[in-house]
N, C-alpha and C. Protein backbone atom coordinates (compact mmCIF):
# COMPACT_ATOMS: atom_id res chain seq x y z
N UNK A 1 35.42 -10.52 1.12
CA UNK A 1 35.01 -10.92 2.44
C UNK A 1 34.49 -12.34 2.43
N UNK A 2 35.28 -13.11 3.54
CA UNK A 2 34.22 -14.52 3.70
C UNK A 2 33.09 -14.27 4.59
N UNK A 3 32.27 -14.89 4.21
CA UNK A 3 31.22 -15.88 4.88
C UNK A 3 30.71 -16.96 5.12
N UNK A 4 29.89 -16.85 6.10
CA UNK A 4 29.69 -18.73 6.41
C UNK A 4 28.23 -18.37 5.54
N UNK A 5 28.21 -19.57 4.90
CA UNK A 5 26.82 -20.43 4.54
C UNK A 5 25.41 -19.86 5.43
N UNK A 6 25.32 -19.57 6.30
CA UNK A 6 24.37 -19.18 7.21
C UNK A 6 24.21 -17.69 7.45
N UNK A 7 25.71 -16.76 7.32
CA UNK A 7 25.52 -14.92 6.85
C UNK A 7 25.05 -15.07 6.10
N UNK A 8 25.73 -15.37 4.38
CA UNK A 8 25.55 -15.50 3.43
C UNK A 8 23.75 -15.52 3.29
N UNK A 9 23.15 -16.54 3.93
CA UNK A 9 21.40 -16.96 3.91
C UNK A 9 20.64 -15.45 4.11
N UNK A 10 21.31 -15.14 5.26
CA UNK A 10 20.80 -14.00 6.25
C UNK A 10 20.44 -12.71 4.98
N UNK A 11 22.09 -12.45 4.84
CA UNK A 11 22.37 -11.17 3.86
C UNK A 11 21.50 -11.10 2.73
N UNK A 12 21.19 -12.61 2.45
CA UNK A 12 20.35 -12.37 0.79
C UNK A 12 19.20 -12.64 1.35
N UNK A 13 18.52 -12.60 2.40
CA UNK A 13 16.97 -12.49 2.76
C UNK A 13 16.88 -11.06 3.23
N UNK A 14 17.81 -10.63 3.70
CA UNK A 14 17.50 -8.97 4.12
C UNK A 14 17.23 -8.46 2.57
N UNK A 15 18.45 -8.48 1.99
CA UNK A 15 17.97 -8.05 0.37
C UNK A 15 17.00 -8.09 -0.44
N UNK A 16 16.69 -9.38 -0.04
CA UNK A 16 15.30 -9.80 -0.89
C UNK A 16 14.13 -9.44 -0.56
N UNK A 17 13.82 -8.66 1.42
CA UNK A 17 12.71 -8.57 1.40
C UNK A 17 12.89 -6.84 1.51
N UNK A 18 14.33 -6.18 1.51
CA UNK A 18 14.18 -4.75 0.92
C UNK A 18 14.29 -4.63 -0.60
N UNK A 19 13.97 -5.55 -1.53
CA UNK A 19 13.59 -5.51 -2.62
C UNK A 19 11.93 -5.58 -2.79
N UNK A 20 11.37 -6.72 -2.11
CA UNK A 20 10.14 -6.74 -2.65
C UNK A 20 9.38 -5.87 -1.31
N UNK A 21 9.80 -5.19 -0.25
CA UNK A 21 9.08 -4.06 0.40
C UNK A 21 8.93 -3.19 0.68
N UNK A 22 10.97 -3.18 0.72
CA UNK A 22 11.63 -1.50 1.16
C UNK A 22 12.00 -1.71 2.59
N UNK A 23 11.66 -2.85 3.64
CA UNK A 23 11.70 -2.90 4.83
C UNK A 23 12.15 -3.89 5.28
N UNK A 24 13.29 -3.36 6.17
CA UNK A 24 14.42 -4.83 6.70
C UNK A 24 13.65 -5.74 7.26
N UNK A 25 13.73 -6.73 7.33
CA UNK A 25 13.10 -7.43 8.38
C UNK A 25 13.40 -7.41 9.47
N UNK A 26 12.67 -7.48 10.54
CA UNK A 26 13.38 -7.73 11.83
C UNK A 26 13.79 -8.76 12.55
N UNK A 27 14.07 -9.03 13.73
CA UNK A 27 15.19 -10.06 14.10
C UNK A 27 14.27 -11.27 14.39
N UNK A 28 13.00 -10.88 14.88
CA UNK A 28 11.94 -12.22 14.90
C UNK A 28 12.04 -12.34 13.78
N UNK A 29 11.61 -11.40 12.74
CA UNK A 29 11.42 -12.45 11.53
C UNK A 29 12.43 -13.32 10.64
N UNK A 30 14.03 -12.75 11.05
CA UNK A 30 15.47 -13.36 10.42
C UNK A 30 14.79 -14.87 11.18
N UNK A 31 14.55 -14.91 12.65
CA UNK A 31 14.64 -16.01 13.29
C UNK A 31 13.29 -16.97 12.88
N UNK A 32 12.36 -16.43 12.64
CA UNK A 32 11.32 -17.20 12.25
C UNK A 32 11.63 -17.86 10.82
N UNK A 33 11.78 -16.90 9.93
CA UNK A 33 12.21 -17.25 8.49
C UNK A 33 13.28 -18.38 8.54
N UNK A 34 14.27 -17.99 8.76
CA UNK A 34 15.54 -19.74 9.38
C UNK A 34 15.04 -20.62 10.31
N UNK A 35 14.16 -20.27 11.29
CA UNK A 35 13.72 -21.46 11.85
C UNK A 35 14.42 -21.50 13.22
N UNK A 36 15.02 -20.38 13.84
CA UNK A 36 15.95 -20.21 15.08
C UNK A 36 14.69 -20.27 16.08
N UNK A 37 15.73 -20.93 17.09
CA UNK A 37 15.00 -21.35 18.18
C UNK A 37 14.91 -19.89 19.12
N UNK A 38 15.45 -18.84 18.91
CA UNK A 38 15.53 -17.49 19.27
C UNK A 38 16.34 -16.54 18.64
N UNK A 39 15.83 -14.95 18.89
CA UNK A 39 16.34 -14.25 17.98
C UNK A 39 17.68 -13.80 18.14
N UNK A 40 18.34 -15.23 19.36
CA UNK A 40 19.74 -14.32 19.43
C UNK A 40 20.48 -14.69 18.29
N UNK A 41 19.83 -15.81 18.05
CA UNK A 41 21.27 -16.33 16.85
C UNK A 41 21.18 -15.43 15.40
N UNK A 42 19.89 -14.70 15.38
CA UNK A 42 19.95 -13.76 14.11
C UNK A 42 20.44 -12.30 14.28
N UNK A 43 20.63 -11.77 15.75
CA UNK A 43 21.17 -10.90 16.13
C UNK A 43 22.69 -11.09 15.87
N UNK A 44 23.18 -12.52 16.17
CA UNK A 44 24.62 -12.84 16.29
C UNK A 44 24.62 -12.87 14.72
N UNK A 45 24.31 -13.44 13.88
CA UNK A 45 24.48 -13.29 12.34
C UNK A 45 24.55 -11.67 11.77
N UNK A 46 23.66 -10.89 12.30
CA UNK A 46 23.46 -9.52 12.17
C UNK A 46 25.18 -8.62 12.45
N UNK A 47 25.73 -9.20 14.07
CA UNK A 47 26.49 -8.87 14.30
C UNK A 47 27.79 -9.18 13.44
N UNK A 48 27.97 -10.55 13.38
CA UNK A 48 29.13 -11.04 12.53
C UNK A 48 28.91 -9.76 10.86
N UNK A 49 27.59 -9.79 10.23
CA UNK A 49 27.88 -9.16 9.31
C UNK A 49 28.49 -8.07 9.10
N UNK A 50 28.43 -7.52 10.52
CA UNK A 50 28.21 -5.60 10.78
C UNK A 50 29.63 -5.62 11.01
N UNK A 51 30.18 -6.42 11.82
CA UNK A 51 31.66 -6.79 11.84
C UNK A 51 32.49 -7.07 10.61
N UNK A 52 31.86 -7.76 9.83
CA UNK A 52 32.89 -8.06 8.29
C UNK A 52 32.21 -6.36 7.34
N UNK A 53 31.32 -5.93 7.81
CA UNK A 53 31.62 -4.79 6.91
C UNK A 53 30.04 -5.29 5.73
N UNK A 54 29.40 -6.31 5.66
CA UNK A 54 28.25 -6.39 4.98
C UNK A 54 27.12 -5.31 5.09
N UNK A 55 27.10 -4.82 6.63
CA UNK A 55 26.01 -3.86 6.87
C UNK A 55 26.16 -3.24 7.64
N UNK A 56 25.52 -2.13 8.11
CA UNK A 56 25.69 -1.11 9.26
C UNK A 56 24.00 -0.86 9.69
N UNK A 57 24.53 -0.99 11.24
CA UNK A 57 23.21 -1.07 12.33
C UNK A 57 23.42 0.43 13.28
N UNK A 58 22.14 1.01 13.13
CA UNK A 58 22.08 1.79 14.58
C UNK A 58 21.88 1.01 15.77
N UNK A 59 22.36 1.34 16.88
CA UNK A 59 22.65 0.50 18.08
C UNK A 59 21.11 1.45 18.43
N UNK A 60 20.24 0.52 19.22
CA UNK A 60 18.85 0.21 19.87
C UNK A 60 17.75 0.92 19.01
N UNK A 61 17.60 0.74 17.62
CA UNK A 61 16.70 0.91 16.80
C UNK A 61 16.56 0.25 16.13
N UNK A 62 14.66 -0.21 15.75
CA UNK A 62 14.33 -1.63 15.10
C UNK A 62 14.59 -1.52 13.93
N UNK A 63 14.97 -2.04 12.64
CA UNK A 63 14.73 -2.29 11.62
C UNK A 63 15.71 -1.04 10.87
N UNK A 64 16.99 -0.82 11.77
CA UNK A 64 18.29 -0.05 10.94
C UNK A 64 19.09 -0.58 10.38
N UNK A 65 18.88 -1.48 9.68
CA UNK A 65 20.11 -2.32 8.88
C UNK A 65 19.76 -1.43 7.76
N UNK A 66 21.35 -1.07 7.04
CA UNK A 66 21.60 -1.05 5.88
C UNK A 66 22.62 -1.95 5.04
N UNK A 67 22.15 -2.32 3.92
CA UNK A 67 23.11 -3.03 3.55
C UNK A 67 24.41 -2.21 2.87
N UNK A 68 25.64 -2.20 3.13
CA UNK A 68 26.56 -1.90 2.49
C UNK A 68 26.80 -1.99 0.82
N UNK A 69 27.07 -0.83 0.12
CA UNK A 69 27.00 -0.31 -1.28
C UNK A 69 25.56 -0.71 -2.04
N UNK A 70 24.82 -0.97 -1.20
CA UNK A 70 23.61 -1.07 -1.93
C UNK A 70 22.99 -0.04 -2.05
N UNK A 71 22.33 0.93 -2.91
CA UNK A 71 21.98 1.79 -3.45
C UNK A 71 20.16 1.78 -2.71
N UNK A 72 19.87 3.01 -2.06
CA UNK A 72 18.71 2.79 -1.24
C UNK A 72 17.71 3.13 -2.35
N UNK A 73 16.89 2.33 -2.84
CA UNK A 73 16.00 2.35 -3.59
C UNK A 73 14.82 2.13 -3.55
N UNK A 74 13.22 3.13 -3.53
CA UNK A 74 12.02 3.02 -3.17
C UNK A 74 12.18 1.67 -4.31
N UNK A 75 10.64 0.57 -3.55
CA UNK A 75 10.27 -0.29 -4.71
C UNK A 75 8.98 0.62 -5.15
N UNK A 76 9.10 -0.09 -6.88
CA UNK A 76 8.03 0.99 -7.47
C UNK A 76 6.80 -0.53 -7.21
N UNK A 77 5.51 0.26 -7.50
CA UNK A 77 3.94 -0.51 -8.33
C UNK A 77 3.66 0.01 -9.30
N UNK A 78 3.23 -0.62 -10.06
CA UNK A 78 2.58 -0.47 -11.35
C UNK A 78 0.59 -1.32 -10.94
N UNK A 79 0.38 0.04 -10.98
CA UNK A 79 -1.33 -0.84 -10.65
C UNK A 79 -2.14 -0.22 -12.54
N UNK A 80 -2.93 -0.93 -12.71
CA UNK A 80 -4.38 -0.46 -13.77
C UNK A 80 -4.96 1.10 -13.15
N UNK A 81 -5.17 1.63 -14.42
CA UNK A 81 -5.36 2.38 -14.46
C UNK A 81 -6.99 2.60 -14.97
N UNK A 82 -8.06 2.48 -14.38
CA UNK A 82 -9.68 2.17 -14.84
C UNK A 82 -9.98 3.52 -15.35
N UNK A 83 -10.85 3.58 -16.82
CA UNK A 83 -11.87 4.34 -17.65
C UNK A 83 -13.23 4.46 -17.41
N UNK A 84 -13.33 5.38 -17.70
CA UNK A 84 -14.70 5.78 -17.22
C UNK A 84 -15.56 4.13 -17.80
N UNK A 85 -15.24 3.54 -18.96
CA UNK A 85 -15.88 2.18 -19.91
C UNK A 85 -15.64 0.74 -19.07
N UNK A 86 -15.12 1.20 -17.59
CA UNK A 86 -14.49 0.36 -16.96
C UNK A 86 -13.55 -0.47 -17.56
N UNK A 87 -12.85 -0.39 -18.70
CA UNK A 87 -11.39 -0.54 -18.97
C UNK A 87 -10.71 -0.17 -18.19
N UNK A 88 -9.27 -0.96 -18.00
CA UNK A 88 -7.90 -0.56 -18.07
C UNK A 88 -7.35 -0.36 -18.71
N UNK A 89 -6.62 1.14 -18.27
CA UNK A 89 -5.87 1.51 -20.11
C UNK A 89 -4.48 0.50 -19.43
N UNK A 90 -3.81 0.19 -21.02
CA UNK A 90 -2.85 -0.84 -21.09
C UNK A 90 -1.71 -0.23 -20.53
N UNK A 91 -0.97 1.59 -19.84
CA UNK A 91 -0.65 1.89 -19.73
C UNK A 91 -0.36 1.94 -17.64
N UNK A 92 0.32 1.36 -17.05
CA UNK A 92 -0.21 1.59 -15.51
C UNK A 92 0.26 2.20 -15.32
N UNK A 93 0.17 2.66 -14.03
CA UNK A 93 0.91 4.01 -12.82
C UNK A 93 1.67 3.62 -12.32
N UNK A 94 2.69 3.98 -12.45
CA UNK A 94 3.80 3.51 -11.23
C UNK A 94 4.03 4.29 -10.61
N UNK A 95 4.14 4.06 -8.83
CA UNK A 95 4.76 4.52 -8.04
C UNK A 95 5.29 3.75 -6.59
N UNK A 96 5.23 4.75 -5.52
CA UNK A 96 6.25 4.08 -4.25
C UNK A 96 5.01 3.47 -3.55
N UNK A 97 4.73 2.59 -2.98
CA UNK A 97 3.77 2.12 -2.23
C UNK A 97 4.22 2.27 -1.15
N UNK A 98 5.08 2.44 -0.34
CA UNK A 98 5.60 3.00 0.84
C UNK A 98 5.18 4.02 0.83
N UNK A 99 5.45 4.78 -0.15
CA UNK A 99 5.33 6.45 0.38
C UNK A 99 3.25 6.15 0.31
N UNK A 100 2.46 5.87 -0.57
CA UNK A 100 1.37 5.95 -0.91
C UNK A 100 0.71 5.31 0.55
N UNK A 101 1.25 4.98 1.03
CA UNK A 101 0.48 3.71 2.35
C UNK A 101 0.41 2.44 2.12
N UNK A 102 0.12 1.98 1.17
CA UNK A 102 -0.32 0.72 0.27
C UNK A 102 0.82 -0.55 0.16
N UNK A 103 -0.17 -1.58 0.70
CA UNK A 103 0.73 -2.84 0.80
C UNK A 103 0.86 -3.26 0.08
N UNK A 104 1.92 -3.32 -1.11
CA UNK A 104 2.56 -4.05 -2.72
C UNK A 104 1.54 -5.20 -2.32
N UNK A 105 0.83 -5.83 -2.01
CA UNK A 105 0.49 -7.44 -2.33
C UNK A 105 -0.99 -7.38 -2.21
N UNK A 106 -1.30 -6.12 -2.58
CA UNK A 106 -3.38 -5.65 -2.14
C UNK A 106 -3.38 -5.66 -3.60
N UNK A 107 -4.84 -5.93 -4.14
CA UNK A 107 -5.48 -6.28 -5.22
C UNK A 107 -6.06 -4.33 -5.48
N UNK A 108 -5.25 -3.36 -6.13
CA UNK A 108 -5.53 -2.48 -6.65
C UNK A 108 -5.38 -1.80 -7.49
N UNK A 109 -6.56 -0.84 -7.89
CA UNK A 109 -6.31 -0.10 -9.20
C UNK A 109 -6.50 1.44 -9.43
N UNK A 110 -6.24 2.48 -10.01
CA UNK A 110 -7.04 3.75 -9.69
C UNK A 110 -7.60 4.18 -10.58
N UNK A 111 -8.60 4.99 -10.26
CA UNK A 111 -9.38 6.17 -11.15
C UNK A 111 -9.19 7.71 -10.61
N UNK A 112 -8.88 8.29 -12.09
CA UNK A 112 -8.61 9.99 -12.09
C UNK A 112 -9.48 10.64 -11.52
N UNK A 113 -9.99 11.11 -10.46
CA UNK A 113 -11.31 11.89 -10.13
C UNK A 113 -11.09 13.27 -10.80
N UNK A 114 -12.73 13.23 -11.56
CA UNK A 114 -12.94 14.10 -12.53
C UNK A 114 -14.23 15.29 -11.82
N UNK A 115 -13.91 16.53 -12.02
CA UNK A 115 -14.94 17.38 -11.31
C UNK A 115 -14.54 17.81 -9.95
N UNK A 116 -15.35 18.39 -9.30
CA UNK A 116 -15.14 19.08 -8.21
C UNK A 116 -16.29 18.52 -6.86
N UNK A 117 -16.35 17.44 -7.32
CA UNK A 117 -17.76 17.01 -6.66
C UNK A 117 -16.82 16.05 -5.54
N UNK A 118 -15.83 16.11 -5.52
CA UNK A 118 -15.14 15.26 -4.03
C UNK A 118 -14.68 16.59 -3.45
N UNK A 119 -14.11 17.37 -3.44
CA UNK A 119 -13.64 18.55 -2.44
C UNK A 119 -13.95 18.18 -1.26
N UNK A 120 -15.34 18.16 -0.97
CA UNK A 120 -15.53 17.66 0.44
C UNK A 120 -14.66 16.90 1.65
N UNK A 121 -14.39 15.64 0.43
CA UNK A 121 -13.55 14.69 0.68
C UNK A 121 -12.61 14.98 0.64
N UNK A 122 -11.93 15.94 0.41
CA UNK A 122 -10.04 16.60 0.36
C UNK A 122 -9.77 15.46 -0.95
N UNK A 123 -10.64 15.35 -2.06
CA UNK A 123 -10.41 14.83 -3.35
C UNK A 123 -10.09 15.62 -4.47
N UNK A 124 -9.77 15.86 -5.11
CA UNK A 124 -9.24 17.42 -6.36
C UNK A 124 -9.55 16.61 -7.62
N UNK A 125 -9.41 17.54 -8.32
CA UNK A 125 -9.76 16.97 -9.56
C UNK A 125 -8.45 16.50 -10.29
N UNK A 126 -8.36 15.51 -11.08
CA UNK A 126 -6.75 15.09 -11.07
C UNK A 126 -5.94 14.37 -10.54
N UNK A 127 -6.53 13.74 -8.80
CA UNK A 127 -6.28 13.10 -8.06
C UNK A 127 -6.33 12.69 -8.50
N UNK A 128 -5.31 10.92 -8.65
CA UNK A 128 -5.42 9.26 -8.79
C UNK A 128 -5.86 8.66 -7.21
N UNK A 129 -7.38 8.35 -7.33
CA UNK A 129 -7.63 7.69 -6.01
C UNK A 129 -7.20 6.14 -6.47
N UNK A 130 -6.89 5.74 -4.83
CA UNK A 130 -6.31 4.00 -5.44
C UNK A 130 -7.43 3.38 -4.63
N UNK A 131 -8.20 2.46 -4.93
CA UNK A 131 -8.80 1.51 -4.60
C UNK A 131 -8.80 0.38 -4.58
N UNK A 132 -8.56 -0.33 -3.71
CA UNK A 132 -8.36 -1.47 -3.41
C UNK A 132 -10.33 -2.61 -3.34
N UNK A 133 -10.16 -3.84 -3.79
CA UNK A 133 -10.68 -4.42 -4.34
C UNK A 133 -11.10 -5.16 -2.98
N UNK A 134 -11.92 -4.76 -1.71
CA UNK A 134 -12.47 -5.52 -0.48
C UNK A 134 -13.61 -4.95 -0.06
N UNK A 135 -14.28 -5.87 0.98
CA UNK A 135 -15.39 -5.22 1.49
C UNK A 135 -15.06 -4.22 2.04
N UNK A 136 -16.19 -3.25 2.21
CA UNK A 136 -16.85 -1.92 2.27
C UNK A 136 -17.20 -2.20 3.95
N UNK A 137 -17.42 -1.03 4.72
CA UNK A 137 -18.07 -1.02 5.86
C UNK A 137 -18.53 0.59 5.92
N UNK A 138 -19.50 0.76 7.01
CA UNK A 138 -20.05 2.31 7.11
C UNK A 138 -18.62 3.07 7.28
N UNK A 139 -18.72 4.29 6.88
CA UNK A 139 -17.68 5.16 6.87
C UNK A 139 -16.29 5.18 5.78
N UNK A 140 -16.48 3.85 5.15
CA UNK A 140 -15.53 4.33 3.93
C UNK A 140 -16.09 5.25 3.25
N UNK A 141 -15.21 5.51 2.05
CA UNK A 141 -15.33 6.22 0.68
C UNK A 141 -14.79 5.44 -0.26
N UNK A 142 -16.17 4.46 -1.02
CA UNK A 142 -15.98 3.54 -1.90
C UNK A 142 -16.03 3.91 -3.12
N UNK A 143 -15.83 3.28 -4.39
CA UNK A 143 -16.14 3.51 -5.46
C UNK A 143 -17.31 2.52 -6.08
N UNK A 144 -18.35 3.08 -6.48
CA UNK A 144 -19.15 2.50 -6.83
C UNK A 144 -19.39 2.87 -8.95
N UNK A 145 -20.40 1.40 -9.07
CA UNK A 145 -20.76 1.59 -10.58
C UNK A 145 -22.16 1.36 -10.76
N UNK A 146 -22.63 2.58 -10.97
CA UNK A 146 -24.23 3.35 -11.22
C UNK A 146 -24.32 3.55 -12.58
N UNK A 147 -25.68 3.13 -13.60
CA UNK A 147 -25.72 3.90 -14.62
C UNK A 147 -24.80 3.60 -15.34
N UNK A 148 -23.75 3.02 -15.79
CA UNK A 148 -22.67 3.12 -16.84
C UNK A 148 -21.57 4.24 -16.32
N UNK A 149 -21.60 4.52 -14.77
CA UNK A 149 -20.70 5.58 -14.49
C UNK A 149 -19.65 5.64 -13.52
N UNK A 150 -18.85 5.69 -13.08
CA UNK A 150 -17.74 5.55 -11.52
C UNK A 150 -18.17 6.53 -10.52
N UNK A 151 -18.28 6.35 -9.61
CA UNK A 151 -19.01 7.37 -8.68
C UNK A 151 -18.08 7.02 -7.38
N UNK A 152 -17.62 8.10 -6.60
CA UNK A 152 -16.98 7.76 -4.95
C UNK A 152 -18.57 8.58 -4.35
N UNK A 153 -18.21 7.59 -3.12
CA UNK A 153 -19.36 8.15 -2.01
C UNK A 153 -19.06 7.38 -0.82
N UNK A 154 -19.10 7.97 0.23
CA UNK A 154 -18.98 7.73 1.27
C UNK A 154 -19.98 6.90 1.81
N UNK A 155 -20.21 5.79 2.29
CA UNK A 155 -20.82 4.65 2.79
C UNK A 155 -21.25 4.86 3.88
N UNK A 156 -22.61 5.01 3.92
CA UNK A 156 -22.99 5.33 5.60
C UNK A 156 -24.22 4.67 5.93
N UNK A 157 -24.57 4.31 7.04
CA UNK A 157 -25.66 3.81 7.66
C UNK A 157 -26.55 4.00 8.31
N UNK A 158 -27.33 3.62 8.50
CA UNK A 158 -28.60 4.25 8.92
C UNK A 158 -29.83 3.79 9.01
N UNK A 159 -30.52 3.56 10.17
CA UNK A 159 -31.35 2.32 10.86
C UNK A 159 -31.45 0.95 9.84
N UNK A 160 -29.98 0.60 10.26
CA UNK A 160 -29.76 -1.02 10.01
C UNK A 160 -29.40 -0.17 8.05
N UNK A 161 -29.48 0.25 7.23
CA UNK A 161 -29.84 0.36 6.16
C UNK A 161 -28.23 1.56 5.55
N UNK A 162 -27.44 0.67 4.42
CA UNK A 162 -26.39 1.08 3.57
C UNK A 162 -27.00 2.27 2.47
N UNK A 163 -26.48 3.43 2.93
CA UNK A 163 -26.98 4.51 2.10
C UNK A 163 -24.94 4.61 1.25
N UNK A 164 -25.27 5.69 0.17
CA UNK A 164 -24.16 6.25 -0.35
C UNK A 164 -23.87 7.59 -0.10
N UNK A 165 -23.49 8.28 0.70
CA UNK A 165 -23.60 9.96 1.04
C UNK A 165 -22.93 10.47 -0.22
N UNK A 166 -23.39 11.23 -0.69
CA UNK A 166 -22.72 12.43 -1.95
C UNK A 166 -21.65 13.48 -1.34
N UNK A 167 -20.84 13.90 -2.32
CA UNK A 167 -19.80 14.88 -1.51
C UNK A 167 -20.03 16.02 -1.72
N UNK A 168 -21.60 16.48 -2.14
CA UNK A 168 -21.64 18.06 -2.66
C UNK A 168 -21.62 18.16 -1.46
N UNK A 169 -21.28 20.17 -1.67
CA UNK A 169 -21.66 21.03 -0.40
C UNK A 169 -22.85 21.82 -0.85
N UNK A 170 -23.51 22.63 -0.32
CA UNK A 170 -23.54 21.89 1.42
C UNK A 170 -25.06 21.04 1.23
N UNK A 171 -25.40 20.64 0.83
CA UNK A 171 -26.21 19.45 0.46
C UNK A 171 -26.13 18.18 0.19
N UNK A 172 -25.52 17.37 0.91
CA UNK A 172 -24.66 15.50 0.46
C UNK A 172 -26.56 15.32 0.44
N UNK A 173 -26.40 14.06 -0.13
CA UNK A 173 -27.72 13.33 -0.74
C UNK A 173 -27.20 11.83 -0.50
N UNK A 174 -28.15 11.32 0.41
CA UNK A 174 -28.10 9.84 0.54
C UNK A 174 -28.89 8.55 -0.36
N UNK A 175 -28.11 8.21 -0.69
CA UNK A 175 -28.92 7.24 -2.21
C UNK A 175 -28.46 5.53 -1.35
N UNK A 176 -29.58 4.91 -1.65
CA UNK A 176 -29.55 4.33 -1.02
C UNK A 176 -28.61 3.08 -1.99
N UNK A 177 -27.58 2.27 -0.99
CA UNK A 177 -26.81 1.56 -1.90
C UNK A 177 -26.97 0.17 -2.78
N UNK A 178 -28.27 -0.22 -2.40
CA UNK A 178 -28.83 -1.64 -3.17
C UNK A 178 -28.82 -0.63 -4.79
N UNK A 179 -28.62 0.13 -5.27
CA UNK A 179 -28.70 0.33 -6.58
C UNK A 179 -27.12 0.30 -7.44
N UNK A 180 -26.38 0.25 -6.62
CA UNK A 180 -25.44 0.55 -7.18
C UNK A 180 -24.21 -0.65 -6.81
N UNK A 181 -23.38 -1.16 -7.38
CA UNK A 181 -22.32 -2.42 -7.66
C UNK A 181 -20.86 -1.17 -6.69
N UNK A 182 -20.89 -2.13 -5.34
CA UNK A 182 -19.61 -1.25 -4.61
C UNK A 182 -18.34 -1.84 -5.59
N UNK A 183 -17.22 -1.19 -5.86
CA UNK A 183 -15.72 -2.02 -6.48
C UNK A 183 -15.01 -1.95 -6.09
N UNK A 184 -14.66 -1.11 -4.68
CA UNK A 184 -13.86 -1.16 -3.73
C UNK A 184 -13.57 -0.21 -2.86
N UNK A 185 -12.37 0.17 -2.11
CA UNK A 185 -13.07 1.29 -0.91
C UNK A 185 -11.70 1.66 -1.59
N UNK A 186 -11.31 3.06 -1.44
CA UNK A 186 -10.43 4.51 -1.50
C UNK A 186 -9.34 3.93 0.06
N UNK A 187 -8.12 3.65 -0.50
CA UNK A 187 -7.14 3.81 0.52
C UNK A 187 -5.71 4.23 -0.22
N UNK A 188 -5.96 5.08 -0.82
CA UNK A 188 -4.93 5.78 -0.99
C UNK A 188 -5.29 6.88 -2.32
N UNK A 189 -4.39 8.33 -2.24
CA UNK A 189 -4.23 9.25 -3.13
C UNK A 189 -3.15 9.55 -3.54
N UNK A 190 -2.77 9.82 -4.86
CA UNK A 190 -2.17 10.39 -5.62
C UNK A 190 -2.13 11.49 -5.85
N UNK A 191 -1.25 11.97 -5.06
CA UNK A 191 -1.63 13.85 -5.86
C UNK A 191 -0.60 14.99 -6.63
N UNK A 192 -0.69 14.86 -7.86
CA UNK A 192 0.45 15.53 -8.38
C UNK A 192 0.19 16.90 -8.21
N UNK A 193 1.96 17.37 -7.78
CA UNK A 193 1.94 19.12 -7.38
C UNK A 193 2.20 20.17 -8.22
């Protein structure tokens, strides 16, 4: 199949950003990314492709391009994997960050939750919680470092004042959080079945 210089651009930016996301771009962004003065001319590139057979579009749904013989493939992550010694073992986790929620380009790592002391939290023991490396606000479930130890607790507030809520039942215990180093808040689980 020919192409002009300008499919050709198109086809290997769709590729490239369902390589590094999993997710076509859409037609603002074909047009922003080239620099089109509107998104018809990336619609019309879209079209010419769909016409030579490069890709196939559902007609009035965003972001249905497939590319032709390309093999649909989750992108994996590989994040650190933190020890109780706050090491990373040299070994990471890989998985789909699509499927997990998690935006490939967030600064994260996980820890195995050990015990039965998250249940509360719909946490299991065995879970890989992923934590991402940002500020905290009331109502997360951060991971904090107490004592030489990893601890999740839910972040809560209370006249003006950052407590840590505990996840026992039925007794949570609020510790107040100036004692303890937050390392990031819980946005995503792992849960093998």
């Amino acid at each position: 199949m020919k192409f002009t210089v300008k499919q050709l651009a198109v086809l290997r930016f769709i590729e490239s950003e369902l390589n590094r996301s999993g997710i076509v771009p859409s037609t603002r962004e074909i047009q922003l990314h080239f620099g089109y003065a509107s998104q018809t001319a990336a619609i019309n590139h879209l079209k010419a492709l769909e016409k030579k057979g490069a890709i196939q579009r559902i007609s009035g749904r965003a972001r249905s391009v497939t590319v032709s013989g390309r093999k649909q493939m989750r992108p994996v992550m590989e994040i650190p994997l933190m020890t109780k010694d706050f090491s990373t073992e040299p070994s990471a986790i890989s998985f789909s960050p699509k499927l997990a929620g998690i935006q490939p380009d967030k600064d994260v790592f996980a820890v195995q939750i050990q015990g039965s002391q998250m249940e509360s939290f719909h946490l299991l023991e065995g879970d890989l919680a992923i934590i991402e490396r940002k500020a905290a606000k009331a109502g997360d479930l951060v991971l904090s470092r107490s004592n030489e130890s990893l601890l999740l607790f839910q972040l809560v507030e209370q006249e003006n004042h950052l407590y840590f809520q505990t996840g026992n039942v039925p007794n949570p215990r609020l510790i107040p959080a100036v004692e303890s180093e937050i390392l990031g808040v819980l946005v995503g689980v792992i849960r093998r079945i």
